[in-house]
C-alpha atoms as a PDB file:
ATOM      1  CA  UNK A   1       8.652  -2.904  38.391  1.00  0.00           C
ATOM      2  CA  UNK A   2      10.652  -3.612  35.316  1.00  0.00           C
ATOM      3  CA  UNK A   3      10.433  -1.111  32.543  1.00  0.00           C
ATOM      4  CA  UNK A   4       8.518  -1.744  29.389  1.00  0.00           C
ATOM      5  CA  UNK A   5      10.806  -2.942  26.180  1.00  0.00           C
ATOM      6  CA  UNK A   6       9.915   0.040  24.023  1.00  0.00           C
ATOM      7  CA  UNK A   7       9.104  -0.101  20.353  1.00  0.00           C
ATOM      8  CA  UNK A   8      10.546   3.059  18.723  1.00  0.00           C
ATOM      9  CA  UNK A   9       9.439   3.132  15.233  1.00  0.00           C
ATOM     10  CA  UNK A  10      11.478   5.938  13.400  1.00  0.00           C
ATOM     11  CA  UNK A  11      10.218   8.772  11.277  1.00  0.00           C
ATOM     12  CA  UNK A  12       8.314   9.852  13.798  1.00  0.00           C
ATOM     13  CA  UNK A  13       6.622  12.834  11.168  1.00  0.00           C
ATOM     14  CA  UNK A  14       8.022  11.949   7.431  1.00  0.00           C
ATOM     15  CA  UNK A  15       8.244   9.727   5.091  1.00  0.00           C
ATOM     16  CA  UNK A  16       5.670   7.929   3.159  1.00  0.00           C
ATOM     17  CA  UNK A  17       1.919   7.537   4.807  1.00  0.00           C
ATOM     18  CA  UNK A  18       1.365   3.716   3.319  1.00  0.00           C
ATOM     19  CA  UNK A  19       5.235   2.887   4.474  1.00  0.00           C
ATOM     20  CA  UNK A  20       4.606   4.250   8.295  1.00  0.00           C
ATOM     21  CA  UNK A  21       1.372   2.556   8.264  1.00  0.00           C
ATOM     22  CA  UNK A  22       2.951  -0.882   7.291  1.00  0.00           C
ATOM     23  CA  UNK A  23       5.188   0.168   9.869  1.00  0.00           C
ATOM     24  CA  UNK A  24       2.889   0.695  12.687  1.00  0.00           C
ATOM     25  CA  UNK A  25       0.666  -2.545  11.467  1.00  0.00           C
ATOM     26  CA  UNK A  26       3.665  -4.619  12.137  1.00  0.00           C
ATOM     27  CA  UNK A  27       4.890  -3.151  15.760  1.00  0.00           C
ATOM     28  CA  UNK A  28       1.055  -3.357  16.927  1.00  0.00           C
ATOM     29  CA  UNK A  29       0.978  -6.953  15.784  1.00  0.00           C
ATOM     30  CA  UNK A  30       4.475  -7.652  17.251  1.00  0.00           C
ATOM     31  CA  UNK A  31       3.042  -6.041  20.365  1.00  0.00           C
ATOM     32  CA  UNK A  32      -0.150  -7.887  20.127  1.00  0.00           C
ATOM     33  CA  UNK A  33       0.960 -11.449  19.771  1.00  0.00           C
ATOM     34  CA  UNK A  34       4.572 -11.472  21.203  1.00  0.00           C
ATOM     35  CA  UNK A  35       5.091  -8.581  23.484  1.00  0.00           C
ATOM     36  CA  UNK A  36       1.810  -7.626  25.655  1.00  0.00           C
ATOM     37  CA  UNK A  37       4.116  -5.369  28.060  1.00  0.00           C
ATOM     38  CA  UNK A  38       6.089  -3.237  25.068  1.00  0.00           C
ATOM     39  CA  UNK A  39       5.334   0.513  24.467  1.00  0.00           C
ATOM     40  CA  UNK A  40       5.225   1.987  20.768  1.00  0.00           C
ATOM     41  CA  UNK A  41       6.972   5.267  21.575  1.00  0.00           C
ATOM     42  CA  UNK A  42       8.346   8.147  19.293  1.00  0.00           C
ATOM     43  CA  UNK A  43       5.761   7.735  16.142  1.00  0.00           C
ATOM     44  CA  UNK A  44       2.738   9.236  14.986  1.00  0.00           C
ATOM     45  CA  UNK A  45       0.642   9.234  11.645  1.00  0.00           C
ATOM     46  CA  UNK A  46      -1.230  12.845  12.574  1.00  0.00           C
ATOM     47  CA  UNK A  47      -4.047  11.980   9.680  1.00  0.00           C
ATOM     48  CA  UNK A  48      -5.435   8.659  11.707  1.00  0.00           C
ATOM     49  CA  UNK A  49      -5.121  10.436  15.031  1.00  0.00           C
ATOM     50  CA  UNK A  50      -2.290   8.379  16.242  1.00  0.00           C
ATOM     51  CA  UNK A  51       0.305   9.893  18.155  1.00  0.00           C
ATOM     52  CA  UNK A  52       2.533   7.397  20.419  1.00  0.00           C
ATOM     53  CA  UNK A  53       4.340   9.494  23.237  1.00  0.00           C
ATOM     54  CA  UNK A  54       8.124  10.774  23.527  1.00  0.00           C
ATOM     55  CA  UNK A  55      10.579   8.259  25.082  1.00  0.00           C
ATOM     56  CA  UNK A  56      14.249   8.373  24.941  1.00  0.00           C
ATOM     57  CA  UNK A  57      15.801   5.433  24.327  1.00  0.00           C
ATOM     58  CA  UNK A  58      18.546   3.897  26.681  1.00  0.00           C
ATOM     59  CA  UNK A  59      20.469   0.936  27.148  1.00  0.00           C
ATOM     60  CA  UNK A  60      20.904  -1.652  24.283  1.00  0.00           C
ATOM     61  CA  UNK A  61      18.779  -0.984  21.636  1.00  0.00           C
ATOM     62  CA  UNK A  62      18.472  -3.316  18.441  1.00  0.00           C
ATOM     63  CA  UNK A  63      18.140  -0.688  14.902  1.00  0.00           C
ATOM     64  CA  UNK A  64      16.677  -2.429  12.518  1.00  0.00           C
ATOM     65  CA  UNK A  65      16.945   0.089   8.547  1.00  0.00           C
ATOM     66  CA  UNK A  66      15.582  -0.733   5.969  1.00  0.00           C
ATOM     67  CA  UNK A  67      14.404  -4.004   4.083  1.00  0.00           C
ATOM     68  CA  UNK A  68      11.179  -6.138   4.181  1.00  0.00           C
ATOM     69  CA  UNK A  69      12.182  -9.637   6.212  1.00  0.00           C
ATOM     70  CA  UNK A  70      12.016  -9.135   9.676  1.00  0.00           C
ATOM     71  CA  UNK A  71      11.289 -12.503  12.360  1.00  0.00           C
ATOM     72  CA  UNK A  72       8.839 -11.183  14.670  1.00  0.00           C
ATOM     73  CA  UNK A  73       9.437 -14.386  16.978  1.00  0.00           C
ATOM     74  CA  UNK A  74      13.027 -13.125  16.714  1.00  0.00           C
ATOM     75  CA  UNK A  75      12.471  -9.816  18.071  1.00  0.00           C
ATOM     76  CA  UNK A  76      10.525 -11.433  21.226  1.00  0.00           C
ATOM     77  CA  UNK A  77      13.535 -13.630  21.574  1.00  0.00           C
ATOM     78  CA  UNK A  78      15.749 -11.053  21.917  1.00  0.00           C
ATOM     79  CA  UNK A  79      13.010  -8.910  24.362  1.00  0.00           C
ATOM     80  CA  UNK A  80      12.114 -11.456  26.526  1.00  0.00           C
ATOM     81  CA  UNK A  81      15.752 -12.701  26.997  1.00  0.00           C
ATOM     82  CA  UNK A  82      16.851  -9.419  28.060  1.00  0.00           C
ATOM     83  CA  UNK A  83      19.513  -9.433  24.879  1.00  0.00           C
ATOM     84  CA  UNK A  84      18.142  -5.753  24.210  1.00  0.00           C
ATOM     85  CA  UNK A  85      16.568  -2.928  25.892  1.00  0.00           C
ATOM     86  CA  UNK A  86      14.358  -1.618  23.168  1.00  0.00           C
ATOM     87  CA  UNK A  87      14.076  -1.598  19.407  1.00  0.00           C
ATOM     88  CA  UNK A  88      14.543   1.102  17.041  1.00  0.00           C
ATOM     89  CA  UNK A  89      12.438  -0.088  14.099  1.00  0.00           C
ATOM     90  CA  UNK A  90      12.575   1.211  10.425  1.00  0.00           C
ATOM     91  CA  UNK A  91      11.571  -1.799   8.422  1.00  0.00           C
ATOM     92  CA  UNK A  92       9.295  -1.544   5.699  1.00  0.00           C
ATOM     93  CA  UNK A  93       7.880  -5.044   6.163  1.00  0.00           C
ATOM     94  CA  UNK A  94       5.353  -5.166   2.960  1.00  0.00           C
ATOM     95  CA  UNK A  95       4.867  -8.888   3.149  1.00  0.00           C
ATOM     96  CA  UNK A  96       1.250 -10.857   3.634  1.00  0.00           C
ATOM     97  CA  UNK A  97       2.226 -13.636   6.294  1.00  0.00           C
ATOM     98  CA  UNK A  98       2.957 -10.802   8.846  1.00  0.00           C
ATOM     99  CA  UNK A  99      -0.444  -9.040   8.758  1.00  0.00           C
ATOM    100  CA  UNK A 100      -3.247 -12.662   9.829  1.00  0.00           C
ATOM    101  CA  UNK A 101      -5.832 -10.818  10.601  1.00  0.00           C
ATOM    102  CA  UNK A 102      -7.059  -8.327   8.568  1.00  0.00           C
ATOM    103  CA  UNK A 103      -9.973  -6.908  10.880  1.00  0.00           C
ATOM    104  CA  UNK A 104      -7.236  -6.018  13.834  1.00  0.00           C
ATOM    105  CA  UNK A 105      -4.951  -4.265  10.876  1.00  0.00           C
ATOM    106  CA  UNK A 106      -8.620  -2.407   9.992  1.00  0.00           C
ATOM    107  CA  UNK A 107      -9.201  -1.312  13.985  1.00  0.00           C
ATOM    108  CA  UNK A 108      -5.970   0.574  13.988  1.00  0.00           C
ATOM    109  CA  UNK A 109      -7.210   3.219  11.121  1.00  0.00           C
ATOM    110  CA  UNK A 110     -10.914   4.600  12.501  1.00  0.00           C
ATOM    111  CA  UNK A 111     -13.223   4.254   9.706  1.00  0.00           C
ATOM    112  CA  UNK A 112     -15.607   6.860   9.661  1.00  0.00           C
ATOM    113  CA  UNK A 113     -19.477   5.138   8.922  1.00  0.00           C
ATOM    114  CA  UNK A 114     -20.533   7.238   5.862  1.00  0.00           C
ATOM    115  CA  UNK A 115     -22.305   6.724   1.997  1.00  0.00           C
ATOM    116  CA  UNK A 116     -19.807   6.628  -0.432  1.00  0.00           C
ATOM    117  CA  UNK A 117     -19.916   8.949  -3.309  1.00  0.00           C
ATOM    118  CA  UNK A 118     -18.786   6.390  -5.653  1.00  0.00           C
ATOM    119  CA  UNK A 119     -21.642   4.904  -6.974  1.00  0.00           C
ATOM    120  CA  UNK A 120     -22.098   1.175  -6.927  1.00  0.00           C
ATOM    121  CA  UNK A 121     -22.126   0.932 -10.979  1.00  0.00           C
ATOM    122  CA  UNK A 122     -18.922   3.278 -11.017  1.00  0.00           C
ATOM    123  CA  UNK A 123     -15.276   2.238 -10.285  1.00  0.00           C
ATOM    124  CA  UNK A 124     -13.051   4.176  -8.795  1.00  0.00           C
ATOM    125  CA  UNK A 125      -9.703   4.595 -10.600  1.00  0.00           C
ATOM    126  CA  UNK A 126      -6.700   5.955  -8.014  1.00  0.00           C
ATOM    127  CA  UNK A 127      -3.841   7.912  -9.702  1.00  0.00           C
ATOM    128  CA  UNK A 128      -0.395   8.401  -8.071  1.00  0.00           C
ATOM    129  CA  UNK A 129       1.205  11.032 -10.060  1.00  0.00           C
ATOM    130  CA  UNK A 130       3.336  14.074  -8.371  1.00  0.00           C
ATOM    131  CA  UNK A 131       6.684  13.166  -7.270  1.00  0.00           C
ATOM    132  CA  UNK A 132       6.090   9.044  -8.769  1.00  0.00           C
ATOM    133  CA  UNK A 133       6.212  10.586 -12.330  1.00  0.00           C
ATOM    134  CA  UNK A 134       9.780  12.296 -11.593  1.00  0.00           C
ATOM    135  CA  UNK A 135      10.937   8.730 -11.158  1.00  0.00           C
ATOM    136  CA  UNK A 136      11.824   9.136  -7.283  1.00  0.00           C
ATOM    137  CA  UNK A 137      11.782   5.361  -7.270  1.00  0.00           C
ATOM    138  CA  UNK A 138      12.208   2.897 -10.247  1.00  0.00           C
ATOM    139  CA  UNK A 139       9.562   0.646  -8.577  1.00  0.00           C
ATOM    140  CA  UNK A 140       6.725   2.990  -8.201  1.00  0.00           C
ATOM    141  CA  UNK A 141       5.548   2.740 -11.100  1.00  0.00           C
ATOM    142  CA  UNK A 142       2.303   4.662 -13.295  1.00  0.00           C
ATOM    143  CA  UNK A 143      -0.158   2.141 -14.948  1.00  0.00           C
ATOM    144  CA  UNK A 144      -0.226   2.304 -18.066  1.00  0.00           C
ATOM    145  CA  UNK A 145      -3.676   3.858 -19.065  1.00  0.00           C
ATOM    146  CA  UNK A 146      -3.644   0.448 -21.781  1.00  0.00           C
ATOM    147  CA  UNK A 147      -5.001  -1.254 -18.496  1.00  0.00           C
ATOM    148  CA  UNK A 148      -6.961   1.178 -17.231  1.00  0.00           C
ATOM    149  CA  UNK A 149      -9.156   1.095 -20.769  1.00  0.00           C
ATOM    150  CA  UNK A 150      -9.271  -2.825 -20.871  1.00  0.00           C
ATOM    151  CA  UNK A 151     -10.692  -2.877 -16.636  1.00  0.00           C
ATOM    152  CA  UNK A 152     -13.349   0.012 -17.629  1.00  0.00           C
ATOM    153  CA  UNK A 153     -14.418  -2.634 -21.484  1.00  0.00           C
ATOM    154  CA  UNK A 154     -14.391  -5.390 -19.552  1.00  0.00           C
ATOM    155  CA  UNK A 155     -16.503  -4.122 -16.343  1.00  0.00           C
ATOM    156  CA  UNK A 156     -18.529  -1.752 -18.316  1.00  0.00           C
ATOM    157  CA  UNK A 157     -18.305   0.551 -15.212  1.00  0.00           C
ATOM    158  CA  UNK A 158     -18.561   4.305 -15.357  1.00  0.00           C
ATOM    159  CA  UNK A 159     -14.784   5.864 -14.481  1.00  0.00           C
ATOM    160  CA  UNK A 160     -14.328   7.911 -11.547  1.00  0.00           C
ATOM    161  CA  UNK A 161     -10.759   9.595 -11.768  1.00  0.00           C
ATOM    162  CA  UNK A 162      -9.210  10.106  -7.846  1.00  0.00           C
ATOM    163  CA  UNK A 163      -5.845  11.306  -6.838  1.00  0.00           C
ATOM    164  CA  UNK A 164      -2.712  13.285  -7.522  1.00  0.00           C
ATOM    165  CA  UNK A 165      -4.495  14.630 -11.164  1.00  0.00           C
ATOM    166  CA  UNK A 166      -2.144  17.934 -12.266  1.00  0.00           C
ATOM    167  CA  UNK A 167      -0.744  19.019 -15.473  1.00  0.00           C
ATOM    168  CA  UNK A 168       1.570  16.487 -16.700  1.00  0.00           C
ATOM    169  CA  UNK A 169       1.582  13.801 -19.767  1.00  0.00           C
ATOM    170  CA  UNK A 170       0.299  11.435 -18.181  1.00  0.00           C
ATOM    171  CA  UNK A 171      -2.911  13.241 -16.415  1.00  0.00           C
ATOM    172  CA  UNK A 172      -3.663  14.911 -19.886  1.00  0.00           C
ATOM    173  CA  UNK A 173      -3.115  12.183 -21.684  1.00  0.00           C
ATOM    174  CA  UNK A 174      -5.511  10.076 -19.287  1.00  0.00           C
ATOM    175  CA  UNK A 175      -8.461  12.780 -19.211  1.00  0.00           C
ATOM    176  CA  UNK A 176      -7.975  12.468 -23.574  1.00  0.00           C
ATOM    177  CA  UNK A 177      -8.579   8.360 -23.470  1.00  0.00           C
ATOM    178  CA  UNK A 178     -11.420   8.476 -20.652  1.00  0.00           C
ATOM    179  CA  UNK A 179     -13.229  11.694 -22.061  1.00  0.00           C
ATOM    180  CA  UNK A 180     -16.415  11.027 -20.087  1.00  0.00           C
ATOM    181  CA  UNK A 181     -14.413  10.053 -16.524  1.00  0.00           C
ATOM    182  CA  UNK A 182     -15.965  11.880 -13.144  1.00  0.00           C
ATOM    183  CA  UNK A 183     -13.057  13.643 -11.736  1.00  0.00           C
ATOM    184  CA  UNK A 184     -12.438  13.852  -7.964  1.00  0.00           C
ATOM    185  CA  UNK A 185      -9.174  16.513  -7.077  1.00  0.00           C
ATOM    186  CA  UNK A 186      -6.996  15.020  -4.035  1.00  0.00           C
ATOM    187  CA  UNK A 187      -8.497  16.610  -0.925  1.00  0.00           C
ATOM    188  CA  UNK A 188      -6.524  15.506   2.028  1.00  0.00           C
ATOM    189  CA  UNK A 189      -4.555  12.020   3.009  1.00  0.00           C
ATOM    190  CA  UNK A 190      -7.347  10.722   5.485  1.00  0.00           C
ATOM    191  CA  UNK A 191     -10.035  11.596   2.355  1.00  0.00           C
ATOM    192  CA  UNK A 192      -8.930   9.773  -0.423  1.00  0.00           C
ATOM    193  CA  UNK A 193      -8.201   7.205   2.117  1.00  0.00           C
ATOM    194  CA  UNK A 194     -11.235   6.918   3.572  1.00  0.00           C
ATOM    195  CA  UNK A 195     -13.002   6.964  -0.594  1.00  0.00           C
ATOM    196  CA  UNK A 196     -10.685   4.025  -1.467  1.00  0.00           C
ATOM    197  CA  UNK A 197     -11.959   2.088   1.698  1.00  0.00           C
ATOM    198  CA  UNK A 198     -15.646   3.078   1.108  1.00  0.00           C
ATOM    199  CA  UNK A 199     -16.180   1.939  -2.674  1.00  0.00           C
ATOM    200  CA  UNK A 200     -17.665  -1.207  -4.052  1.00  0.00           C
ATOM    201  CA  UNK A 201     -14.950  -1.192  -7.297  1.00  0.00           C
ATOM    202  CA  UNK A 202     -11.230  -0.040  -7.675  1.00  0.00           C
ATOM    203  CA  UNK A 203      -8.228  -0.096  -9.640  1.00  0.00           C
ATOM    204  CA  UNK A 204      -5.313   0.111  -7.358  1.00  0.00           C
ATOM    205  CA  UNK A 205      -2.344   2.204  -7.974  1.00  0.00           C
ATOM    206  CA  UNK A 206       1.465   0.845  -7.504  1.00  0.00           C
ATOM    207  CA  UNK A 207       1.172   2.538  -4.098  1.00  0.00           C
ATOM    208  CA  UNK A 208       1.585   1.199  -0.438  1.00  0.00           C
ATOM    209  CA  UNK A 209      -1.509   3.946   0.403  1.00  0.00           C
ATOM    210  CA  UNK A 210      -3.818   2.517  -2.278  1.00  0.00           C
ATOM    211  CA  UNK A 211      -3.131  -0.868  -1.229  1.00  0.00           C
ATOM    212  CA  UNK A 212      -4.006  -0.813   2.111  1.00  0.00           C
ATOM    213  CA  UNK A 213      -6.822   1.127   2.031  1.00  0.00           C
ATOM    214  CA  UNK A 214      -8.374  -1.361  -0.147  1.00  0.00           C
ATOM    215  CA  UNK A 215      -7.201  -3.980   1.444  1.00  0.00           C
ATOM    216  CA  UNK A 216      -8.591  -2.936   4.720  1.00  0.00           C
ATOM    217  CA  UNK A 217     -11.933  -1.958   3.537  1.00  0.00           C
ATOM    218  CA  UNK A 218     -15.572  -4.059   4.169  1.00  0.00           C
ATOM    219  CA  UNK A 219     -16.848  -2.232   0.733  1.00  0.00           C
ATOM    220  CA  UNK A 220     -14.623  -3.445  -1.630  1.00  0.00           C
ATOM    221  CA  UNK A 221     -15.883  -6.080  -3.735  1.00  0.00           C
ATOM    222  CA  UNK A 222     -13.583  -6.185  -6.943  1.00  0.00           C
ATOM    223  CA  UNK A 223     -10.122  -4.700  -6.472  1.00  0.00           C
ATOM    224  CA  UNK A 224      -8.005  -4.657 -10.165  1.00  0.00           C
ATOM    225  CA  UNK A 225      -4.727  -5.125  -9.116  1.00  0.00           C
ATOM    226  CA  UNK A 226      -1.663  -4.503 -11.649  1.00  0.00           C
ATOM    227  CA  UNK A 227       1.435  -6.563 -10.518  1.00  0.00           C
ATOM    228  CA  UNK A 228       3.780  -3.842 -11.616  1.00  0.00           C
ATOM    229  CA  UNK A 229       6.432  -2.294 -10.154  1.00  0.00           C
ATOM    230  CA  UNK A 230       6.825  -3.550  -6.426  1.00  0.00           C
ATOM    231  CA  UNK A 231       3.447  -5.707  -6.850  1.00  0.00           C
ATOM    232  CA  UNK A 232       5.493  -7.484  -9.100  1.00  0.00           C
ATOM    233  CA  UNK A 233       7.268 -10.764  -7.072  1.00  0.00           C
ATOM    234  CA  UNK A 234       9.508 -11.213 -10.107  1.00  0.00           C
ATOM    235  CA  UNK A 235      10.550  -7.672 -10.069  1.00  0.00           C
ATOM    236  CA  UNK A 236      10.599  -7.264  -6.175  1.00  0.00           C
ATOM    237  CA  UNK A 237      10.627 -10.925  -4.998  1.00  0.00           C
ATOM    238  CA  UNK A 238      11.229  -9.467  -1.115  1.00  0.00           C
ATOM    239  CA  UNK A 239       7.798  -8.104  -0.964  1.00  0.00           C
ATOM    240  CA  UNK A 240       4.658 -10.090  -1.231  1.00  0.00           C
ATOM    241  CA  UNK A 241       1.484  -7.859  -1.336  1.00  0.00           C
ATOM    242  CA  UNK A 242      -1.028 -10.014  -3.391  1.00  0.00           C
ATOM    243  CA  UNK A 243      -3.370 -11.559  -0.899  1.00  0.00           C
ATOM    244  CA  UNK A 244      -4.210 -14.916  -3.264  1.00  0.00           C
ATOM    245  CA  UNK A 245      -7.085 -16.371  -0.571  1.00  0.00           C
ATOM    246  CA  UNK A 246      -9.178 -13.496  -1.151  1.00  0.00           C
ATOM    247  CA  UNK A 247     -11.339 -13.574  -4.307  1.00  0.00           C
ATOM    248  CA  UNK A 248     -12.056  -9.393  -4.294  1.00  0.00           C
ATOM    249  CA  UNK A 249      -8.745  -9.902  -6.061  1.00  0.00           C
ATOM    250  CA  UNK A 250      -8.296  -9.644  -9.770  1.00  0.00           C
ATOM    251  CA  UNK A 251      -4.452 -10.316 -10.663  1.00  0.00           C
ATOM    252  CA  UNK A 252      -2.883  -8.891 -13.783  1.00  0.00           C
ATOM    253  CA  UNK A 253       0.492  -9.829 -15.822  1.00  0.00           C
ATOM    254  CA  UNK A 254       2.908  -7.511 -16.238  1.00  0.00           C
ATOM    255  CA  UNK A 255       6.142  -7.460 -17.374  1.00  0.00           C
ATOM    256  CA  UNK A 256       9.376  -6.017 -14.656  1.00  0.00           C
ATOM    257  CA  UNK A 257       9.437  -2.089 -15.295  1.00  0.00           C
ATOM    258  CA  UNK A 258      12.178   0.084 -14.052  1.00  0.00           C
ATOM    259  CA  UNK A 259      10.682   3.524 -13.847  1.00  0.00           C
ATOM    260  CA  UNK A 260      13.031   6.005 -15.083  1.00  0.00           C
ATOM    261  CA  UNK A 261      11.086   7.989 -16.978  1.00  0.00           C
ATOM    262  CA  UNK A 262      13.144   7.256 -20.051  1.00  0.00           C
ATOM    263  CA  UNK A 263      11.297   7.721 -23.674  1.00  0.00           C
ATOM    264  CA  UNK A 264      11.082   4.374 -23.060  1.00  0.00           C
ATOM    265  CA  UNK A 265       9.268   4.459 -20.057  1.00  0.00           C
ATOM    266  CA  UNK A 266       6.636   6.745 -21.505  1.00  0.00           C
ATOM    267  CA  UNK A 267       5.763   5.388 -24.552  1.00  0.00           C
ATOM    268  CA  UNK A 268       4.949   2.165 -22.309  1.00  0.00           C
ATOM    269  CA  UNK A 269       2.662   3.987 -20.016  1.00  0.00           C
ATOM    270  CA  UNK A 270       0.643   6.051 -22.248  1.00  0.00           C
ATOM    271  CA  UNK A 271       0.907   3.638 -25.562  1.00  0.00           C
ATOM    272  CA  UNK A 272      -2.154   1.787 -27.351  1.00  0.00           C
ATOM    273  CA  UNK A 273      -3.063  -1.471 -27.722  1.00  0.00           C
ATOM    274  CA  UNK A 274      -1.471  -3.445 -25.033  1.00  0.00           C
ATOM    275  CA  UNK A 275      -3.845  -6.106 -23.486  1.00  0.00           C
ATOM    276  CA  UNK A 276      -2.689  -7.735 -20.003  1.00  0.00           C
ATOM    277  CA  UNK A 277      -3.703 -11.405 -18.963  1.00  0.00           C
ATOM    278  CA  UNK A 278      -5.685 -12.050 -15.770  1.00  0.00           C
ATOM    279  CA  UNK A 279      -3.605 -14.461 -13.580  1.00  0.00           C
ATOM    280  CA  UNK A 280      -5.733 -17.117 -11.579  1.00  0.00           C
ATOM    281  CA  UNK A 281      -5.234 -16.764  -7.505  1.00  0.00           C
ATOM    282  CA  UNK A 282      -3.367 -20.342  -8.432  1.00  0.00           C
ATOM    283  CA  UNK A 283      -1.179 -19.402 -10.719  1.00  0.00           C
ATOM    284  CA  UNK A 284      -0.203 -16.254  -8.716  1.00  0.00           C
ATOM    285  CA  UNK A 285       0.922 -18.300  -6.086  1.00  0.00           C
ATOM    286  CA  UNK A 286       3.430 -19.860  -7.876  1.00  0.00           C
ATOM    287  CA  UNK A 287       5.091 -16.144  -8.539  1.00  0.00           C
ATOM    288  CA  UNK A 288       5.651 -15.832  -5.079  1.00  0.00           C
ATOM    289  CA  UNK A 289       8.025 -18.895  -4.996  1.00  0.00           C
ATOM    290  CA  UNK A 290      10.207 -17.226  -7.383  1.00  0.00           C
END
């Protein structure tokens, strides 16, 4: 009996939950549609109970590091050929045409059955502050609380603050402009995961977590999404995260951001008076041919 072509998907216990989860999407959907008789070895993501076994790796193994275009039919080429032995994989792979079906993607990450406690006439706003407001990557970018006031005028929704809330400018600064805002402190990974997937209204973050949990969810019916930062194509034209078939969508214009957390920078985020343009799914579309 031949061996297995094992799928090694590095960072087996760090790095970023959203960026292992892309990662594990995209070797279960490489496994799925091109390589039935592959193992995923050597990963886990402890808060979704996954935890693929230890396998050393031998004989010619293709590394992939790093970026976001990677052929799946290309990989099976080189696997079913006999090229290589295995795969080390450490893409980040944030792009819409590899993930078709959104309800496998969704069977990977249990969903527990429970009543949301974000009420249907409340919206769920999800902050990623902590280590993002250091600057650890000028694409991760804070939205600019401008937005988050326009989303609550023109919904008329009641705010529900969720997330990395501390001490810094730009949490005190949002608890001053939403005075009346329901606060929810970050509880644990699989939590706020779990809240994003179970309510009706959100405003995403610029984070790979946010994102998928709303894009996975059943509940979601209006999802605000910023394209700033890495949502932006014009920024980051490699990655393509706006899904533009499915009307839960509500695009926004912004303008490329480094985040540096300049003066700059801050006087953006936490400023007054800017008002940001809806985009039509249409008109998004032609962004991603930029």
């Amino acid at each position: 009996m031949l061996d297995p072509f094992y799928i090694s998907i590095m960072d087996k216990n760090s790095g970023n939950v959203g960026n292992r989860m892309f990662m594990y999407m995209y070797a279960r959907i490489l496994q799925n549609l091109y390589l039935p008789n592959s193992e995923i070895v050597n990963f886990s993501i402890n808060e979704f109970g996954i935890d693929c076994r230890s396998q050393k790796m031998h004989g010619r193994i293709l590394s992939i590091n790093g970026g976001h275009k990677h052929s799946m039919s290309n990989i099976a080429y080189f696997a079913k050929n006999k090229i290589y032995d295995g795969i080390y994989f450490h893409g980040f792979v944030q792009r819409m045409e590899y993930y078709p079906c959104v309800d496998f993607c969704s069977s990977l990450f249990p969903n527990p059955i429970s009543t949301s406690i974000i009420r249907d006439d409340e919206i769920l706003i999800n902050i990623r502050g902590s280590e993002i407001l250091k600057a650890i990557h000028p694409d991760y970018v804070p939205v600019p609380i401008d937005f988050i006031e326009q989303v609550l005028k023109e919904t008329g929704l009641s705010p529900v603050i969720m997330g990395q809330i501390g001490n810094d400018f730009y949490s005190e600064e949002l608890k001053k402009r939403i005075p009346h805002s329901r606060i929810i402190n970050h509880s644990s990974v699989k939590e706020d995961f779990d809240l994003i997937r179970n309510s009706k209204n959100i405003i995403l973050s610029v984070s790979t977590f946010s994102w998928i949990a709303a894009w996975l969810s059943k509940k979601n019916q209006k999802i605000h999404l910023p394209m700033l930062g890495f949502l932006n194509p014009k920024q980051r034209n490699d990655i393509n995260l706006l899904p533009i078939w499915d009307n839960r969508y509500i695009f926004y214009k912004f303008p490329e951001i480094k985040w540096i957390r300049s003066n700059e920078n801050i006087s953006y985020i936490i400023g007054r008076g800017k008002i940001y343009d809806k985009i039509p799914h249409n008109e998004v579309a032609k962004y991603l041919a930029y």
